[in-house]
C-alpha atoms as a PDB file:
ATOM      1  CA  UNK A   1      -9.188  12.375   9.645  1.00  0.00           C
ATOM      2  CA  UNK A   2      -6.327  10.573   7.557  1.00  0.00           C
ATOM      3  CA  UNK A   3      -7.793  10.234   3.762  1.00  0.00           C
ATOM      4  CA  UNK A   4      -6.961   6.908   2.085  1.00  0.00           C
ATOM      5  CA  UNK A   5      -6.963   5.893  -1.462  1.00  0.00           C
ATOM      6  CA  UNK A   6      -6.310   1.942  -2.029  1.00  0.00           C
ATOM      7  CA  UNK A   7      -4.417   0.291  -5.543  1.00  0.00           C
ATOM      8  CA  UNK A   8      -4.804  -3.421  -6.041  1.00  0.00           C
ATOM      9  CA  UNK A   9      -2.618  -4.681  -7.947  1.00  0.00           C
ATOM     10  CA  UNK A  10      -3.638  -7.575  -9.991  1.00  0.00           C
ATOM     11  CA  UNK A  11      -4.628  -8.689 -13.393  1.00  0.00           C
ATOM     12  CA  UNK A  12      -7.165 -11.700 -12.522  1.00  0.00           C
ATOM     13  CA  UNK A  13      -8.781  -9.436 -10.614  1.00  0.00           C
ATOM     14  CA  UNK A  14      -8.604  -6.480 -13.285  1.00  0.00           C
ATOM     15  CA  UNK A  15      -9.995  -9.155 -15.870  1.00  0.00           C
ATOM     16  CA  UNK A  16     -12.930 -10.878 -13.607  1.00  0.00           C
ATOM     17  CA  UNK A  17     -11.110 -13.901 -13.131  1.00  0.00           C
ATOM     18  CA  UNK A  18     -10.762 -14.240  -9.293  1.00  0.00           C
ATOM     19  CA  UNK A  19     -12.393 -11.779  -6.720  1.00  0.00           C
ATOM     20  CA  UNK A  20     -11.558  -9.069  -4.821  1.00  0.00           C
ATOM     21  CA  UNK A  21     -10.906 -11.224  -1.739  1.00  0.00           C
ATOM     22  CA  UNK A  22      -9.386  -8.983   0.283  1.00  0.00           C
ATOM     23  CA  UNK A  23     -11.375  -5.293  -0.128  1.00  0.00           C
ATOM     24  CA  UNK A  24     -13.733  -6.057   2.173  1.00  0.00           C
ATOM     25  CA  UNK A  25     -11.467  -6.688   5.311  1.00  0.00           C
ATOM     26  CA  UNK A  26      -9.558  -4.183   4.506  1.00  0.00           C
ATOM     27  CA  UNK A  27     -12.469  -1.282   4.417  1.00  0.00           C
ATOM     28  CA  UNK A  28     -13.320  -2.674   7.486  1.00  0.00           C
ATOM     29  CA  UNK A  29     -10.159  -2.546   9.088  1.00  0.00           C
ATOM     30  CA  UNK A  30      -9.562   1.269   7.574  1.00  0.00           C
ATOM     31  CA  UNK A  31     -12.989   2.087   9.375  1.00  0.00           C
ATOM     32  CA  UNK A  32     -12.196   0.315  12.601  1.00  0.00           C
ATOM     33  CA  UNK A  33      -8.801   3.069  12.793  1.00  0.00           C
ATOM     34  CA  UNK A  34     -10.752   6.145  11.684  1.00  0.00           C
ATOM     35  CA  UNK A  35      -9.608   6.542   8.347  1.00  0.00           C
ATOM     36  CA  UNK A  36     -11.531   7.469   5.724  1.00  0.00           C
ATOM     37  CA  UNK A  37     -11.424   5.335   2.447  1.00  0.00           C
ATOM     38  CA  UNK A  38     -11.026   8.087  -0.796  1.00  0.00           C
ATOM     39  CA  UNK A  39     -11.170   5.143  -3.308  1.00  0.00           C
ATOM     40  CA  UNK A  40     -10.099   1.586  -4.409  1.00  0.00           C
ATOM     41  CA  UNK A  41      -8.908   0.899  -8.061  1.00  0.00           C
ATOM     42  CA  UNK A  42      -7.425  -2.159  -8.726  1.00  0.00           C
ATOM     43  CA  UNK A  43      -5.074  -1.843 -11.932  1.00  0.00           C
ATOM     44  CA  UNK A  44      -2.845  -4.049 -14.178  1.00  0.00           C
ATOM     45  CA  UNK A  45       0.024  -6.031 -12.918  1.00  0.00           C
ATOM     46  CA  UNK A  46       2.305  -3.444 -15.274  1.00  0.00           C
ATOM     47  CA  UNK A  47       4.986  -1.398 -14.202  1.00  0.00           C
ATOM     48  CA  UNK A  48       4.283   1.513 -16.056  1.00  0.00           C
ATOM     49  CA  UNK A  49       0.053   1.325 -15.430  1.00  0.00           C
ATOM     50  CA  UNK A  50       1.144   1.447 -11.770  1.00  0.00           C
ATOM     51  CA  UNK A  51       3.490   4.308 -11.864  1.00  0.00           C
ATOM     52  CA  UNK A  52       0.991   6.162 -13.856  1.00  0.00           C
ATOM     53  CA  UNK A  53      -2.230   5.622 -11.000  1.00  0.00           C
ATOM     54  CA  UNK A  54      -0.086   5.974  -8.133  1.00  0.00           C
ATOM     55  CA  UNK A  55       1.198   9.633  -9.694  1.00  0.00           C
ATOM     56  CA  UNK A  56      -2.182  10.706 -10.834  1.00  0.00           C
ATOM     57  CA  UNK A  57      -3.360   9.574  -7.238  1.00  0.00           C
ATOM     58  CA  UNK A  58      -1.090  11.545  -5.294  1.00  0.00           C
ATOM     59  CA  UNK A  59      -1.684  14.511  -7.963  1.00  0.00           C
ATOM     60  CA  UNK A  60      -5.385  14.962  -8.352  1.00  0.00           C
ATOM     61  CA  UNK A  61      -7.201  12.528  -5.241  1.00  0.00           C
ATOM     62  CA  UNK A  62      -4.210  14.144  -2.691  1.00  0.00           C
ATOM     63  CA  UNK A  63      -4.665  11.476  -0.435  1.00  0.00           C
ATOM     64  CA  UNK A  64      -2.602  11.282   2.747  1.00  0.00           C
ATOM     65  CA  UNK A  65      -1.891   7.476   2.188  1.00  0.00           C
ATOM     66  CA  UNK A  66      -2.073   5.051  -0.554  1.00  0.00           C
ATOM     67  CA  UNK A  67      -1.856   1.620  -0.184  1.00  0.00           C
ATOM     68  CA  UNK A  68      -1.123  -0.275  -2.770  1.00  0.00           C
ATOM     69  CA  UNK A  69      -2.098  -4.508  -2.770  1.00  0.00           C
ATOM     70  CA  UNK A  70       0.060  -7.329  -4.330  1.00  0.00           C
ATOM     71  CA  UNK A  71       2.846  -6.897  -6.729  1.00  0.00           C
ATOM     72  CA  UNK A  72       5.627  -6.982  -3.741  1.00  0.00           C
ATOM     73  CA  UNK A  73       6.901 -10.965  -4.514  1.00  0.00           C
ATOM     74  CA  UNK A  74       9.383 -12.546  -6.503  1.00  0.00           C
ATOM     75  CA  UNK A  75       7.227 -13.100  -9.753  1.00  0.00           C
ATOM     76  CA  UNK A  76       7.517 -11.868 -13.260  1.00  0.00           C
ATOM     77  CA  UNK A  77       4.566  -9.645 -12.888  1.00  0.00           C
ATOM     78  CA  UNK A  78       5.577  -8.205  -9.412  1.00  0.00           C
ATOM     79  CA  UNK A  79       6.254  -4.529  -9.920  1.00  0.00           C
ATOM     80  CA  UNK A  80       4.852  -2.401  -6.754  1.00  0.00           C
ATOM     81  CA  UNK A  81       8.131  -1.753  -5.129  1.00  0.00           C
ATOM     82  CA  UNK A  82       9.806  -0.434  -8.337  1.00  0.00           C
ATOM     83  CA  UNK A  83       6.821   1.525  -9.633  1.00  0.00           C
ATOM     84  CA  UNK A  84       6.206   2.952  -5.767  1.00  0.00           C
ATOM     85  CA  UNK A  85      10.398   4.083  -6.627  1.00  0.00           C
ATOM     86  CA  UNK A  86       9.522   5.236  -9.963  1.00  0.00           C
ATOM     87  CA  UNK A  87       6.512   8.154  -8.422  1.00  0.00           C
ATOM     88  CA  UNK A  88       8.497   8.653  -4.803  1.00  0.00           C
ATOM     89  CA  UNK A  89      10.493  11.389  -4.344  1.00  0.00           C
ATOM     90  CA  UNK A  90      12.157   9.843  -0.738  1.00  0.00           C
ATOM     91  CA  UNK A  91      11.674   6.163  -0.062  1.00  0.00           C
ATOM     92  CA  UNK A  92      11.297   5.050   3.759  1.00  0.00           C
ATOM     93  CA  UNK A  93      13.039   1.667   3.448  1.00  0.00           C
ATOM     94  CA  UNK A  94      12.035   0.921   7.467  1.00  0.00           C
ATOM     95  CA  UNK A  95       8.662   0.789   6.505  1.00  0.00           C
ATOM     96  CA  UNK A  96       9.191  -2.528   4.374  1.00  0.00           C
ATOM     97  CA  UNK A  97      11.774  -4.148   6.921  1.00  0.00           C
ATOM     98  CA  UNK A  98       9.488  -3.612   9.794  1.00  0.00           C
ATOM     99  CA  UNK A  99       6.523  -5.147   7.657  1.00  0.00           C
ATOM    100  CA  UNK A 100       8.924  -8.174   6.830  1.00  0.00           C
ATOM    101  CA  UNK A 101      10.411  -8.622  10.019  1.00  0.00           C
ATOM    102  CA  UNK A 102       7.182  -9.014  11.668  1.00  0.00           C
ATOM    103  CA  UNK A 103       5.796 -11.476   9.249  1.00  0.00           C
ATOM    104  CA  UNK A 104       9.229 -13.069   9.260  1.00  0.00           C
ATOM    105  CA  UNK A 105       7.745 -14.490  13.097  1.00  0.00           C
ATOM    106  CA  UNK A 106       4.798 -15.850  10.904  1.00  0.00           C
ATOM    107  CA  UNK A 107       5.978 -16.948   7.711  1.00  0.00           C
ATOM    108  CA  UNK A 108       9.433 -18.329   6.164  1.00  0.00           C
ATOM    109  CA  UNK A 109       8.355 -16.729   3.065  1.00  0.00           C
ATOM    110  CA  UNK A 110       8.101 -13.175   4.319  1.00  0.00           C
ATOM    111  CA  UNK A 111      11.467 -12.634   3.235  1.00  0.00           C
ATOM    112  CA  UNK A 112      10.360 -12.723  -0.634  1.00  0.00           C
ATOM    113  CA  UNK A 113       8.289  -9.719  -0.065  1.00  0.00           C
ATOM    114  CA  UNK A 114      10.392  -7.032  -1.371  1.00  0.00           C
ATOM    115  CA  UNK A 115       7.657  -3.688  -0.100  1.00  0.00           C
ATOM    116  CA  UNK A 116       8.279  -0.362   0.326  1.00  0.00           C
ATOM    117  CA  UNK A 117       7.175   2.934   1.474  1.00  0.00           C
ATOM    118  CA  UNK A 118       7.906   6.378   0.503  1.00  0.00           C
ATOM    119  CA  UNK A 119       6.704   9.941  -0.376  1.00  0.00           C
ATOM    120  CA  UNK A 120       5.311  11.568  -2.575  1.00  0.00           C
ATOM    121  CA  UNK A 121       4.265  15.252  -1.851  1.00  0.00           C
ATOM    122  CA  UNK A 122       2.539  14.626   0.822  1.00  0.00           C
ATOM    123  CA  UNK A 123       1.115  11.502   0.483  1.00  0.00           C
ATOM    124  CA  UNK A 124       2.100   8.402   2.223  1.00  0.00           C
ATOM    125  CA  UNK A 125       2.753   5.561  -0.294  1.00  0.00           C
ATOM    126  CA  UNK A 126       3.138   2.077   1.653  1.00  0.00           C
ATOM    127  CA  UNK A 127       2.938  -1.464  -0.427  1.00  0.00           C
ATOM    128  CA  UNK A 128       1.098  -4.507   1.133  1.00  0.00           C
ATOM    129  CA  UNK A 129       1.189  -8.299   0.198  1.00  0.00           C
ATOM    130  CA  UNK A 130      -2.350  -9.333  -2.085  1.00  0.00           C
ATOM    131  CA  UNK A 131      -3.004 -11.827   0.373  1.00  0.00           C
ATOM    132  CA  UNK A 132      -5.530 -11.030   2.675  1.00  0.00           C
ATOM    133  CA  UNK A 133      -3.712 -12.356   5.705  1.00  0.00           C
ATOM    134  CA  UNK A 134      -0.182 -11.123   4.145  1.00  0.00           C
ATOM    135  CA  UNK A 135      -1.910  -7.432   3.735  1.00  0.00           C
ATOM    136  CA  UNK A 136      -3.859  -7.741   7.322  1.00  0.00           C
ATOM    137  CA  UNK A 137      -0.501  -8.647   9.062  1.00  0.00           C
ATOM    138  CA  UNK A 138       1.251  -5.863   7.815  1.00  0.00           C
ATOM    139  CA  UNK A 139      -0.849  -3.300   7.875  1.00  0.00           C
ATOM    140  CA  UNK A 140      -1.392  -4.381  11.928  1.00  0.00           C
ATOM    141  CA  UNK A 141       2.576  -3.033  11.841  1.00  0.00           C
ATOM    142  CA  UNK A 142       1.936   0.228  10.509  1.00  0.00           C
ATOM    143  CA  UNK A 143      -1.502   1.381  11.517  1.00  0.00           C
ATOM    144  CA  UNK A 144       0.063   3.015  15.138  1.00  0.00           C
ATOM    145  CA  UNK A 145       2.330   4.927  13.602  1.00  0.00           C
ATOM    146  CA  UNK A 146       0.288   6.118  10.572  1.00  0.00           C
ATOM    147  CA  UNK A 147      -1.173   9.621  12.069  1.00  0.00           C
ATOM    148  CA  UNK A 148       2.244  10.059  13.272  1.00  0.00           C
ATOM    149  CA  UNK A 149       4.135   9.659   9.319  1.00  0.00           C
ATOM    150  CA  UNK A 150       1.127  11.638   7.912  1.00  0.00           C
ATOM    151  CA  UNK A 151       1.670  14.533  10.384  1.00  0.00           C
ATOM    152  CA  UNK A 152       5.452  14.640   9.751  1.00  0.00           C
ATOM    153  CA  UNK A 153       5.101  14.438   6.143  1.00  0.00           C
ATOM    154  CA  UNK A 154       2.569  17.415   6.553  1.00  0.00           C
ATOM    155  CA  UNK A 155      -0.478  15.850   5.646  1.00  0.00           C
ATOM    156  CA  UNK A 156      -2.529  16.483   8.916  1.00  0.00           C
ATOM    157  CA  UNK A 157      -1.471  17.156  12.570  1.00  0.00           C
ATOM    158  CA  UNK A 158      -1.254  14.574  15.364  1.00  0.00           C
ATOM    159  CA  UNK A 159      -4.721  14.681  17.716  1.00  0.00           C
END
């Protein structure tokens, strides 16, 4: 069974001052595929903070995925995409492309998203909008082919 292990990114959510409005979808929709949820953290909108989880994930929880939630858009705070680049050791830009070129169908605004996806060891690291549809949407893209990347990366094999 894949293991996952979830990062929102967010500071109002960090500090209490909005909720968690997406978690509960999105546990739902990792049980509904058969993965198994390792843990969801939700850590400051800060470059170096997420670097610094998303290593120690990969390092100590070893899952075979991590998705991380918000950062990906064109504000001051947004710093997934770079921090996923700072921990990677080989980015998989078709990841993000496919993500925005199916939302692209949905959204004119898609094309602000700047998410990624790469590796690290062996774990899968793929960034998601912090919108619940925006995160919904594109995860919908990459859940078929998610047992296939973990089993080429060597996480588990194929069933």
């Amino acid at each position: 069974m894949i293991q996952v292990a979830v990062l929102m990114i967010s500071n109002k959510v960090l500090s209490g001052q909005e909720p968690d409005k997406i978690r509960k979808s999105l546990e739902d929709t990792l049980t509904n595929h058969q993965l198994t949820l390792l843990s969801y953290e939700v850590v400051a909108d800060d470059r170096q903070a997420i670097s610094h989880r998303l290593s120690t994930l990969c390092q100590t929880a070893a899952p075979h995925i991590v998705f991380t939630l918000g950062g990906t858009g064109v504000r001051p705070t947004d710093w997934a995409p770079e921090a996923t680049r700072d921990v990677i050791e080989k980015e998989i830009p078709g990841i993000g492309e496919a993500m925005r070129a199916a939302s692209l169908k949905k959204v004119g605004t898609a094309m602000l998203s700047r998410g990624t996806a790469g590796i690290k060891g062996v774990t899968l690291i793929i960034n998601l909008p912090g919108s619940v549809r925006g995160a919904q949407e594109n995860l919908a893209v990459v859940l078929p082919l998610l047992e296939h990347m973990v089993a080429k990366i060597g996480g588990v094999a194929p069933q």
